[in-house]
Protein backbone atom coordinates (compact mmCIF):
# COMPACT_ATOMS: atom_id res chain seq x y z
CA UNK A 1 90.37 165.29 110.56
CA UNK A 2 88.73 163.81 107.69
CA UNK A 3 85.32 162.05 108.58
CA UNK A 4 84.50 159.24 105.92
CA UNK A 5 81.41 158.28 107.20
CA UNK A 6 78.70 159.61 109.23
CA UNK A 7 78.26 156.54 111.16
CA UNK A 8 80.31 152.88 111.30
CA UNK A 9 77.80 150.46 112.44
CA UNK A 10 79.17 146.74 113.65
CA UNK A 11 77.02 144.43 112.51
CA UNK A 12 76.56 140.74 112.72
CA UNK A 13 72.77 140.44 113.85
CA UNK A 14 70.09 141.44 112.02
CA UNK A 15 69.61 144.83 113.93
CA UNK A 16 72.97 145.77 112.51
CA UNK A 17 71.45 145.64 108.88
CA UNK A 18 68.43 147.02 109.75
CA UNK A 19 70.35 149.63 111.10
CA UNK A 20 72.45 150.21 108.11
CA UNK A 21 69.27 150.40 105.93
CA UNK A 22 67.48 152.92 107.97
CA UNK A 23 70.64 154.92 108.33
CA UNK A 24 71.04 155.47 104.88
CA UNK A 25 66.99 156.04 104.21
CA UNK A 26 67.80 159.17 107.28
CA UNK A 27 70.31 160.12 104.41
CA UNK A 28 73.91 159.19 106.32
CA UNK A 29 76.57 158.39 104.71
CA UNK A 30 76.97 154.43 106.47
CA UNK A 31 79.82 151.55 106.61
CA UNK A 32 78.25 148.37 107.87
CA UNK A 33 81.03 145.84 109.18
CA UNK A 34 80.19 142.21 109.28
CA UNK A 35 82.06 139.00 110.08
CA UNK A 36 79.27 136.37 110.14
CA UNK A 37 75.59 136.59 110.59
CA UNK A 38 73.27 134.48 112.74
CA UNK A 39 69.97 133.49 111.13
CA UNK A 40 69.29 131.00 114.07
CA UNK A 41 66.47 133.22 115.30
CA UNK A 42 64.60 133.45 112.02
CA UNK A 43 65.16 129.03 111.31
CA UNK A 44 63.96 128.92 115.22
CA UNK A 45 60.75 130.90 114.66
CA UNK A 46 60.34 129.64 111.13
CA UNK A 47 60.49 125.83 112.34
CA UNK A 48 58.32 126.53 115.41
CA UNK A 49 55.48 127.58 113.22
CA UNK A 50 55.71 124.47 111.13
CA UNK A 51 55.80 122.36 114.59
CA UNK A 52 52.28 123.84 115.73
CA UNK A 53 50.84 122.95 111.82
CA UNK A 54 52.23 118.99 112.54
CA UNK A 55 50.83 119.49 115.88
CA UNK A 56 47.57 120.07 114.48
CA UNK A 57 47.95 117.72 112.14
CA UNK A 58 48.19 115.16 114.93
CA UNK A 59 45.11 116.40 116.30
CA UNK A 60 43.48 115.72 113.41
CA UNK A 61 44.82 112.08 113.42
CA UNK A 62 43.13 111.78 116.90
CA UNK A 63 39.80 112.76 116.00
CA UNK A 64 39.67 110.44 113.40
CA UNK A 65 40.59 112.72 110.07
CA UNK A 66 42.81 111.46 108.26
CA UNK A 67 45.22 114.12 107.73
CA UNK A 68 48.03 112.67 105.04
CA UNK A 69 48.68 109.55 107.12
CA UNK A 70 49.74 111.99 110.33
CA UNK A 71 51.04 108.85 112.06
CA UNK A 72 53.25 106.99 109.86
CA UNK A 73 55.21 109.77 108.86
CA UNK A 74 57.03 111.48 112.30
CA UNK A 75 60.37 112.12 109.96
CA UNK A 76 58.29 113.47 107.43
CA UNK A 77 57.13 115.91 109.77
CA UNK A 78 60.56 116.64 111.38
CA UNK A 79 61.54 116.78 107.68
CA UNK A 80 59.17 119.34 106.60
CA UNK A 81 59.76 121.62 109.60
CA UNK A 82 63.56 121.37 108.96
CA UNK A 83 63.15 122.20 104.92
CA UNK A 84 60.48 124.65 105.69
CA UNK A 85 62.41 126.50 108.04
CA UNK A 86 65.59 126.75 105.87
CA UNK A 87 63.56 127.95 102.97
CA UNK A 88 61.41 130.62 105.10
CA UNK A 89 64.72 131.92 106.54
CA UNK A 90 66.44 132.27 102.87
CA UNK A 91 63.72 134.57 102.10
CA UNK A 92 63.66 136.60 105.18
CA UNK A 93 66.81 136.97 105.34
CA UNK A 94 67.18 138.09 101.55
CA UNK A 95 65.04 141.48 102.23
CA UNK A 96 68.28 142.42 104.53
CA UNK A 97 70.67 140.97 102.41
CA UNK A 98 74.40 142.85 102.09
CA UNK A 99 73.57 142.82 98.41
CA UNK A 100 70.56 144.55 98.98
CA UNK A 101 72.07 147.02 101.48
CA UNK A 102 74.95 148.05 99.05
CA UNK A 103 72.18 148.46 96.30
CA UNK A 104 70.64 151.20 98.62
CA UNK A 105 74.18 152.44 99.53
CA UNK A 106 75.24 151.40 101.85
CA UNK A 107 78.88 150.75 102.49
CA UNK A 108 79.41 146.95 102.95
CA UNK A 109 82.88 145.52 104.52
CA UNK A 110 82.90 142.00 105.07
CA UNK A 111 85.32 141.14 107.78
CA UNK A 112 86.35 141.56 111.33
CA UNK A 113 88.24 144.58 113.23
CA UNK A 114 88.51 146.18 116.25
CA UNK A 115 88.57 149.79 117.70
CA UNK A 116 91.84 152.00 117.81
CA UNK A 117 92.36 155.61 119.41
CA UNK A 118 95.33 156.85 118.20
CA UNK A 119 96.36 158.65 116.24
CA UNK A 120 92.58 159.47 116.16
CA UNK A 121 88.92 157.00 116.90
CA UNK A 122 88.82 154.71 114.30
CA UNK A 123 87.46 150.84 113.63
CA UNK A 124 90.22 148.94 111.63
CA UNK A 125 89.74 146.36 109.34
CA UNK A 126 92.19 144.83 106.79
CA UNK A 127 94.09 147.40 105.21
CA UNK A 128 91.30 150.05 105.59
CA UNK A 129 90.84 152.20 108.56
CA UNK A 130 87.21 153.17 109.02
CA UNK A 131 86.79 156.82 110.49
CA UNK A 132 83.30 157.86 111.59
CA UNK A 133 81.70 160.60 113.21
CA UNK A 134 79.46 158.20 115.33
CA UNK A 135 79.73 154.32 115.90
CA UNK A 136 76.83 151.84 116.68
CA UNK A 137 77.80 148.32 118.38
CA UNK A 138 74.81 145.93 117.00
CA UNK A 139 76.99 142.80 117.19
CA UNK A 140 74.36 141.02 118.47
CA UNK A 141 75.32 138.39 121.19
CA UNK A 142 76.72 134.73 121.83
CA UNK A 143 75.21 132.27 124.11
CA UNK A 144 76.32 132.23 128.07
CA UNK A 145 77.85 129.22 129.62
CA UNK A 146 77.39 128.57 133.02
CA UNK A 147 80.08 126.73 135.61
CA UNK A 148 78.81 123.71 135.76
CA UNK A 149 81.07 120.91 136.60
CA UNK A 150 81.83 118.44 133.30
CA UNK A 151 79.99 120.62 131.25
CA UNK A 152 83.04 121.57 129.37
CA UNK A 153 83.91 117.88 128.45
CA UNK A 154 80.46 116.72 127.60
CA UNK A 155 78.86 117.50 124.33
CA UNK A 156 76.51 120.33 124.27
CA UNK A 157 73.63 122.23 121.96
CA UNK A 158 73.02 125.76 122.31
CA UNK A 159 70.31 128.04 120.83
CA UNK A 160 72.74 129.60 118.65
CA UNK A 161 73.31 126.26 116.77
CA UNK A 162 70.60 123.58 117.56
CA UNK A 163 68.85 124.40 114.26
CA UNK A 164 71.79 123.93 112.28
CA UNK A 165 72.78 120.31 114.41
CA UNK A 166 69.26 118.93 113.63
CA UNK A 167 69.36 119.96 109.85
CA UNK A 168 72.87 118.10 109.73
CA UNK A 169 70.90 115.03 111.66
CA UNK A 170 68.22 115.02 109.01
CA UNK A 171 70.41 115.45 106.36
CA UNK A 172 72.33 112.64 106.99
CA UNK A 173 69.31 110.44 107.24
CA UNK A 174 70.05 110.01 111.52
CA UNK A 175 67.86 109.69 114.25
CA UNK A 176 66.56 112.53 116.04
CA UNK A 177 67.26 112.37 119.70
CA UNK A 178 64.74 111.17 121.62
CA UNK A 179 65.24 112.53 124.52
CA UNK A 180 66.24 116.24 125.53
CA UNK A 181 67.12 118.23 129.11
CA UNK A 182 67.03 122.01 128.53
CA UNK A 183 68.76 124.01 131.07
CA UNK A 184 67.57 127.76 131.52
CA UNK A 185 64.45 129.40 132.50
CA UNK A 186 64.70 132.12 128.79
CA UNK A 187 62.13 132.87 126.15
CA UNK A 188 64.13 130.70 123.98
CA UNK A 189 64.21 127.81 126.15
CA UNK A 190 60.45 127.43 126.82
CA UNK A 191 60.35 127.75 122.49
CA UNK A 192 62.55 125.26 121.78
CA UNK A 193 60.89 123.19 124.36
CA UNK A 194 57.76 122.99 123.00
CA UNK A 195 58.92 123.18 119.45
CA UNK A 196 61.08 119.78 120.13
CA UNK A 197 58.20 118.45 121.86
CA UNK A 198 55.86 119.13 119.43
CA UNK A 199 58.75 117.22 117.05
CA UNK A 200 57.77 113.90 119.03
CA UNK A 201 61.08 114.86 121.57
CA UNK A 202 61.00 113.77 125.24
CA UNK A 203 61.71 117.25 126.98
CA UNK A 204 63.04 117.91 130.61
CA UNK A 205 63.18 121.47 131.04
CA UNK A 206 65.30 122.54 133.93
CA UNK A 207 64.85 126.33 135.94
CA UNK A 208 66.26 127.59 138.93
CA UNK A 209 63.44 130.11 139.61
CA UNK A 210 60.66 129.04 141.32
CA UNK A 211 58.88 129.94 137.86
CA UNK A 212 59.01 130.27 134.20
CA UNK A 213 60.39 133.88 133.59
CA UNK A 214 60.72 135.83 136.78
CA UNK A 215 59.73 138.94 135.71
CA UNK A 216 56.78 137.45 134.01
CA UNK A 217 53.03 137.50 136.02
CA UNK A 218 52.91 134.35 138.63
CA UNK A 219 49.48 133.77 136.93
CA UNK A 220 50.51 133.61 133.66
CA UNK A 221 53.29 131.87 134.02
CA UNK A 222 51.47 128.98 135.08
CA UNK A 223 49.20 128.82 132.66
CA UNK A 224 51.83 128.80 130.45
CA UNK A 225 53.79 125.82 132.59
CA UNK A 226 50.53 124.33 132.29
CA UNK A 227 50.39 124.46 128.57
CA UNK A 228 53.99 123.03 128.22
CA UNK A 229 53.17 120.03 130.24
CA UNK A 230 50.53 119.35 128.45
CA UNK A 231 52.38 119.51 125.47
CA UNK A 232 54.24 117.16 127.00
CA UNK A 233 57.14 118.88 128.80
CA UNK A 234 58.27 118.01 132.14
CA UNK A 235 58.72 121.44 133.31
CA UNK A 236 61.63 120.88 136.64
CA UNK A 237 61.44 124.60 138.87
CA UNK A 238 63.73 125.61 141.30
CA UNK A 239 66.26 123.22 140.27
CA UNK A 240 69.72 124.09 139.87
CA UNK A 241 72.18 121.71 137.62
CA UNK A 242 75.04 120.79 139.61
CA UNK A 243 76.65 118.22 137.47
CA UNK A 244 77.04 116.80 134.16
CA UNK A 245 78.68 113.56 132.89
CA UNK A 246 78.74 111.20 130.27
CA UNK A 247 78.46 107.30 131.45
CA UNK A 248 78.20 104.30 128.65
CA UNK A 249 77.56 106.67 126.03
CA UNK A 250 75.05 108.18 127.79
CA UNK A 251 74.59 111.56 129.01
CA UNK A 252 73.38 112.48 133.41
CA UNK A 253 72.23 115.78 134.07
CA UNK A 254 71.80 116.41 138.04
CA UNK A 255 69.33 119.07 138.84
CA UNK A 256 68.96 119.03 142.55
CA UNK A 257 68.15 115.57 143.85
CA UNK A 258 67.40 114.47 140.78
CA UNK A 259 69.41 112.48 138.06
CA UNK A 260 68.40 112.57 134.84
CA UNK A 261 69.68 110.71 131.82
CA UNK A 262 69.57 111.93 128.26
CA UNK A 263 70.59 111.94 124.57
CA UNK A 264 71.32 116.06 124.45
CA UNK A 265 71.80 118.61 126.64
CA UNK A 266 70.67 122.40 125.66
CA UNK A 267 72.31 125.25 127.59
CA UNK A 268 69.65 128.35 126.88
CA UNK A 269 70.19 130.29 130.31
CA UNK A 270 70.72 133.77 128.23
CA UNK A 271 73.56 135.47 126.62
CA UNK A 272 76.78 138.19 126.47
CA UNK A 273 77.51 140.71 124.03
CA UNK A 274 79.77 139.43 121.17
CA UNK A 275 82.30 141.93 121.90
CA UNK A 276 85.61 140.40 122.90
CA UNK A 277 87.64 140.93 119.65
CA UNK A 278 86.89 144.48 119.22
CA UNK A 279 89.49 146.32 121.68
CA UNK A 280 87.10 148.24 123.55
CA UNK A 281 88.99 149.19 126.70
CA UNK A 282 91.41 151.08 124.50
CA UNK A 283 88.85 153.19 123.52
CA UNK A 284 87.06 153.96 126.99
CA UNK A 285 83.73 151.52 126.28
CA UNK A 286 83.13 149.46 129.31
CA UNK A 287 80.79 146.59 130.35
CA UNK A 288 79.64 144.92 133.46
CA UNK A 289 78.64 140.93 133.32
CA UNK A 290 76.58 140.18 130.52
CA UNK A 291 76.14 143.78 129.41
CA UNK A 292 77.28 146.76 127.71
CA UNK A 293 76.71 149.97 129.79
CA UNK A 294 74.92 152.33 128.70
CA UNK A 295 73.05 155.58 129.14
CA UNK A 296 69.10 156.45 128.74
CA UNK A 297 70.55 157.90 124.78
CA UNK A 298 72.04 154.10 124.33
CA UNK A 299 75.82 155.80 124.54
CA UNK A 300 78.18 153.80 125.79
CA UNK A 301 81.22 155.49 128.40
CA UNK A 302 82.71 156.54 125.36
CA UNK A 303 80.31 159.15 123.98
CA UNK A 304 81.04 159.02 120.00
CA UNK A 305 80.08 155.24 120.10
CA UNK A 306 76.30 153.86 120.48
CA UNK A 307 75.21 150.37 120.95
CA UNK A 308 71.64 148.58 120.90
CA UNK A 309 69.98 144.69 120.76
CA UNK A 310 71.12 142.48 123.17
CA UNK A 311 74.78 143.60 123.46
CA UNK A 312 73.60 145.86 125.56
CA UNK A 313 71.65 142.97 128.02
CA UNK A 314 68.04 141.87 127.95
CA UNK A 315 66.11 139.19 126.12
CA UNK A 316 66.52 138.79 122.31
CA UNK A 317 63.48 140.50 120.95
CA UNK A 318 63.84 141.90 117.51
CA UNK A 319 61.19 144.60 117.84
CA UNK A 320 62.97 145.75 120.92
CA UNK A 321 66.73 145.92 119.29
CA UNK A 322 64.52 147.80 116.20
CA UNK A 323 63.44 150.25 118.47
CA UNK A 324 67.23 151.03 120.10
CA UNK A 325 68.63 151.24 116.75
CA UNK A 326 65.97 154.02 116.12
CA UNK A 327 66.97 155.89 119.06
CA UNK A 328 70.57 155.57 118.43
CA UNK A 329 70.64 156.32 115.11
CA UNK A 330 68.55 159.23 115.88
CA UNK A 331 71.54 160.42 118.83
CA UNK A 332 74.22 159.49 116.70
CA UNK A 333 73.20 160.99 113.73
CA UNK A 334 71.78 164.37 115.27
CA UNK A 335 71.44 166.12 118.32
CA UNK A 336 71.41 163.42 120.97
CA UNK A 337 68.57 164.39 123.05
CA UNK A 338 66.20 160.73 122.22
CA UNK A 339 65.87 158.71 125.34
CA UNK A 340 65.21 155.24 125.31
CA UNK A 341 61.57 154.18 126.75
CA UNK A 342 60.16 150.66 126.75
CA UNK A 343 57.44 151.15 129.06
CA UNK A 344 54.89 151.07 125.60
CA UNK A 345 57.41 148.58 123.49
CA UNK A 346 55.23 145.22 123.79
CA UNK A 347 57.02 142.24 123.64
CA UNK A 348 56.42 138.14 122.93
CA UNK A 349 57.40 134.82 123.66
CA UNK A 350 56.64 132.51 120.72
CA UNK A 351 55.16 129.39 122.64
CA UNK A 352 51.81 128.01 121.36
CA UNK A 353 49.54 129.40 122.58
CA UNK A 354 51.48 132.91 122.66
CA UNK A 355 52.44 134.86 125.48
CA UNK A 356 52.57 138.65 124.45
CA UNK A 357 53.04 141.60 127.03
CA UNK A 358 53.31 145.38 127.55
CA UNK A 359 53.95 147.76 130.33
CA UNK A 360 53.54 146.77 134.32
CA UNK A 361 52.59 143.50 135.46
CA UNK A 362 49.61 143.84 137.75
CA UNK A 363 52.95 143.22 141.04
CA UNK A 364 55.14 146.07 139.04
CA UNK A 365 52.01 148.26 138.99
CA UNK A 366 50.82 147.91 143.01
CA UNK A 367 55.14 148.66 143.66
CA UNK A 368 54.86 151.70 142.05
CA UNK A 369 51.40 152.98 142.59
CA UNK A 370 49.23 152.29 145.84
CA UNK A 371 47.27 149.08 145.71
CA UNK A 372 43.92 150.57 145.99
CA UNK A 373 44.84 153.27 142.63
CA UNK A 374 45.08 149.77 140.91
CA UNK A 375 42.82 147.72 138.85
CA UNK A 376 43.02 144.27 137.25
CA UNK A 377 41.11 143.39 134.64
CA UNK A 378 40.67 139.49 133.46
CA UNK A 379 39.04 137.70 131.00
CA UNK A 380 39.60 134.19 129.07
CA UNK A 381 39.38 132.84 125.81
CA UNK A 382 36.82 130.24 126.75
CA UNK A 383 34.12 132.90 126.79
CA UNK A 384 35.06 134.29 122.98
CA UNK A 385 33.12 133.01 119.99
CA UNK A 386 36.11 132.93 117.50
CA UNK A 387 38.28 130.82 120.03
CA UNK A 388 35.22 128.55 119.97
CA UNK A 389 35.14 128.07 116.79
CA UNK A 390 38.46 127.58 116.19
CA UNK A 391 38.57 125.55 119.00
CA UNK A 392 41.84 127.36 120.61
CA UNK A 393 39.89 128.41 124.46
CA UNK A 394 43.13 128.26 126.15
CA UNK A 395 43.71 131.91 127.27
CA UNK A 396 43.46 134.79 129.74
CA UNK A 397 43.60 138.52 128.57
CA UNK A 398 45.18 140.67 131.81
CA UNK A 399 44.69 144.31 131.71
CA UNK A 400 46.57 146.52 134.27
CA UNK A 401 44.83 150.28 134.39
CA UNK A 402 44.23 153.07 137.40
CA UNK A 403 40.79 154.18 138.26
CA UNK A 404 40.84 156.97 136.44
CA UNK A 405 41.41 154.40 132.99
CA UNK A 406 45.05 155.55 132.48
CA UNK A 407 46.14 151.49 131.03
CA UNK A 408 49.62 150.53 132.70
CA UNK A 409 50.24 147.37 131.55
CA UNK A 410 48.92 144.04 129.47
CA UNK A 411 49.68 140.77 129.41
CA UNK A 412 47.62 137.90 126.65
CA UNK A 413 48.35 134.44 126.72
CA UNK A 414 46.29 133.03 124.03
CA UNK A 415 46.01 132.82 120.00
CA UNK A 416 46.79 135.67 118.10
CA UNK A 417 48.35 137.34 121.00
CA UNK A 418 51.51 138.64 119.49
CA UNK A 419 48.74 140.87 117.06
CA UNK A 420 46.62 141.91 119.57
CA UNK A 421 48.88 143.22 122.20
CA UNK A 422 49.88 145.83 119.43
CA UNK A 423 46.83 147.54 119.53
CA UNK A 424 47.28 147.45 123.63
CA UNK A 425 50.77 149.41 122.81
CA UNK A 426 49.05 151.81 120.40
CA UNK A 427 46.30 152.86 122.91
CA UNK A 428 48.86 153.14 126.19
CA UNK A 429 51.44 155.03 123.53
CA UNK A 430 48.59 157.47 122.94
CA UNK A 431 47.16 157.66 126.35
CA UNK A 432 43.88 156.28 125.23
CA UNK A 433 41.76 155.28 128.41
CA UNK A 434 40.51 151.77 128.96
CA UNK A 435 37.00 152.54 128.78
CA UNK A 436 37.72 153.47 124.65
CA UNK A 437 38.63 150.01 123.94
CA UNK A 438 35.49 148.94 125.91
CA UNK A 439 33.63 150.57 123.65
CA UNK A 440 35.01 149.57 120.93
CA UNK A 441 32.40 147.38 117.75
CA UNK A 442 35.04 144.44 116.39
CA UNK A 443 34.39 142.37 114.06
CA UNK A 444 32.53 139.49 114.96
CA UNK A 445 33.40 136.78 115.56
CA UNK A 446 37.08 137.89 116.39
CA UNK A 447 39.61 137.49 118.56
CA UNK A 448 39.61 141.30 119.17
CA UNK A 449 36.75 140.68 120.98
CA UNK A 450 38.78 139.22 123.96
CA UNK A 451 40.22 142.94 123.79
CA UNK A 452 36.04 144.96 124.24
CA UNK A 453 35.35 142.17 126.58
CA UNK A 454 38.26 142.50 128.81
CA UNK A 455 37.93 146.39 129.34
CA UNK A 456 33.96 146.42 129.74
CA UNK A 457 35.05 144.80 132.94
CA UNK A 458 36.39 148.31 133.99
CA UNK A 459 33.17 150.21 135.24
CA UNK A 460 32.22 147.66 137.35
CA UNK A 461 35.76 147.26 138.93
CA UNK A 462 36.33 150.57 139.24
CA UNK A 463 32.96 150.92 140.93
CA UNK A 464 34.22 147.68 143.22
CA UNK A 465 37.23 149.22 144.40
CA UNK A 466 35.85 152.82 144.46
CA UNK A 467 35.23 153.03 148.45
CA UNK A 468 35.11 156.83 147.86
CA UNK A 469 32.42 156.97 145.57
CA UNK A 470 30.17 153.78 147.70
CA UNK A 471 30.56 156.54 150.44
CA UNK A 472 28.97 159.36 148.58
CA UNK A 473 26.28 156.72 147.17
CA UNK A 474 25.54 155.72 150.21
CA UNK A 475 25.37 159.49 151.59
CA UNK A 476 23.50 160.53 148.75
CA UNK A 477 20.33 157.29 149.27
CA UNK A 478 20.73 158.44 153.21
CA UNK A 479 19.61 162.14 152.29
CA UNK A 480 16.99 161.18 149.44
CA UNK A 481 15.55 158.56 152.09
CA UNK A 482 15.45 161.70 154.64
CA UNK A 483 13.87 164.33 151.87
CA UNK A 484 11.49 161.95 151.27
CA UNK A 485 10.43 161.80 154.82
């Protein structure tokens, strides 16, 4: 059987391209198949960035500064945010471009198609059957919609086009709406939360968990509630949306016992794989929920075909898909023996301030180790020159380690988090003890220095907790009291 590629990735997400480009730089002969493209991620993260600079701007205005007339100009802001965003996104998105991609060789087919078997495994497309020895699903995913009585014949946003609904709003000179109810406890619906809110929106955020994130730290995730109500988000837990309808041209959501009336609704609960239109029973790939499965070497239950990003489940973090398109490519490409490990992949949620974490939660750690082998280390921003002068003193640094330094886990809600948990990855990817980052000289004044601070708090935990070594203190002041004698 001929093989005309070494690999047939199916795009439609950014992973797929970046995919496609490292394939080819690994020297594989690649076909990249792409219907559409979402760029909502990079306009969401582009226009959240421009909300926290009008933010500041209005902060400013309150102290007095005059900072370009902050409060005559709310549509200029929403209007710069908007442009901004579209512009930053064109230029992001032109470093992956398919232009680019067939510059460096890659194979480009622009178009949909779906798996066959017979006579042989192949992905068709329009008059061209695409034979590979290795396949990569990277088809990124499309937003999940739950049950929810008259949902389906009231007018909804979801993350996957809110960006392009307000541009449309803005470019057709309309009012923003006021007033917003969010439904799903995701990172994407805490962002857009406090982006619209930090847009001059009136936000009702709605989550069935008793707190933001489950799997986040029960510490954290109220500062980070905290934060969002003060941004001015009404932040509704353990509340689960049993209705919606639309009366006098107006919009009811009812979460629990309460009825709540609104100009949009936002469904951001999470996501499934975009998968549907490309035949995969007949060729042996199965999926369960909201999920592709797959093994530890990112195979799916047919061997010959890989997938990574969230088709295969989890939160939408580009860094994450990145790293499952490395492994893949690596198994697909050679021998597959690369297994898939995210314990050191760190990981952020874009709020303001940003929450960044790696590894165990100090819960995850005392589940899997015994609660006295574990040590929590805290300390907050308040105490760091640089967040003094920059007046941004909202934070906590958590470090999870074991007495003997070995660092589990890290979790930083605070300014410049997203930069500094990378040097937390580096040091638990190289099995660098805490006590090294203690000792570490930053720059001063930095905010690094939250990093030295936190882990100087290790001896003196460690001695704390150490019962074994008060004990042999203890025994050793007991004899020296006796020789003396």
């Amino acid at each position: 059987m001929t093989i005309d590629y070494d690999v047939v990735i199916i795009g439609g997400s950014l992973t797929g391209r970046y995919a496609a480009l490292t394939a080819t730089q690994m020297g594989a002969k690649v076909a990249l198949v792409e219907s559409q493209q979402n760029n909502s991620l990079i306009i969401h993260q582009a226009i959240g960035e421009i909300a926290n600079l009008t933010q500041n701007l209005h902060n400013l205005a309150s102290c007095g500064i005059d900072a370009v007339h902050v409060d005559t100009s709310e549509k200029c802001q929403i209007s710069l945010a908007l442009s901004s965003a579209q512009g930053i996104a064109a230029n992001v998105q032109e470093q992956m471009s398919l232009a680019h991609l067939s510059a460096q060789g890659v194979d480009v087919i622009v178009d949909s198609g779906q798996f066959q078997s017979s006579p042989h495994l192949a992905f068709a497309v329009t008059h061209r059957l695409l034979r590979g020895r290795t396949y990569l699903l990277a088809s990124g995913s499309l937003p999940a919609i739950p049950k929810i009585e008259g949902l389906q014949t009231t007018d909804y946003l979801t993350p996957a086009n809110i960006w392009q609904y307000l541009y449309k709003q803005h470019s057709q000179f309309s009012e923003l709406p006021h007033n917003w109810v969010i439904i799903g406890g995701t990172p994407q619906s805490i962002e857009i939360s406090q982006t619209l809110a930090r847009l001059g929106c009136n936000i009702t955020l709605v989550v069935k968990s008793p707190h933001l994130l489950p799997q986040l730290d029960p510490e954290i995730a109220q500062f980070l509630q905290a934060q969002l109500e003060v941004d001015g988000v009404r932040v509704l837990t353990q509340k689960m949306v049993t209705q919606v309808k639309r009366i006098d041209n107006k919009k009811w959501v009812q979460a629990g016992e309460k009825a709540i009336e609104t100009d949009e609704i936002l469904i951001a609960i999470g996501h499934k794989p975009n998968i549907e239109s490309f035949n995969l029973p007949e060729v042996g790939v199965k999926w369960h929920q909201h999920r592709l499965l797959v093994n530890d070497k990112l195979q799916t239950t047919n061997h010959r075909i890989y997938a990574c990003g969230d088709v295969i489940g989890g939160y939408d973090f580009p860094n994450i898909a990145n790293h499952e398109a490395r492994i893949a490519l690596n198994n697909a490409l050679f021998f597959p023996r690369w297994q898939v490990n995210y314990q050191n992949i760190p990981w952020a949620i874009l709020s303001y301030p940003v929450l960044a974490q790696v590894g165990l939660t100090d819960i995850q750690a005392k589940h899997q180790f015994s609660q006295q082998e574990v040590i929590v280390l805290r300390h907050y921003y308040k105490s760091i020159a640089a967040a003094q002068l920059r007046n941004e003193i909202t934070g906590i640094c958590k470090l999870v380690v074991l007495r003997n330094g070995k660092i589990l886990g890290a979790t930083i809600f605070g300014t410049e988090a997203r930069e500094l948990i990378n040097l937390i990855a580096l040091a638990m990817s190289q099995n660098i003890p805490v006590k090294h980052l203690g000792n570490l000289s930053v720059v001063y004044p930095s905010f690094s220095e939250i990093l030295e601070q936190t882990a100087r708090n290790f001896s003196q935990q460690r001695f704390n907790s150490n019962t074994v070594w008060q004990d042999w203190l203890e025994g050793f002041f007991y004899l020296r009291r006796n020789w003396n004698l």
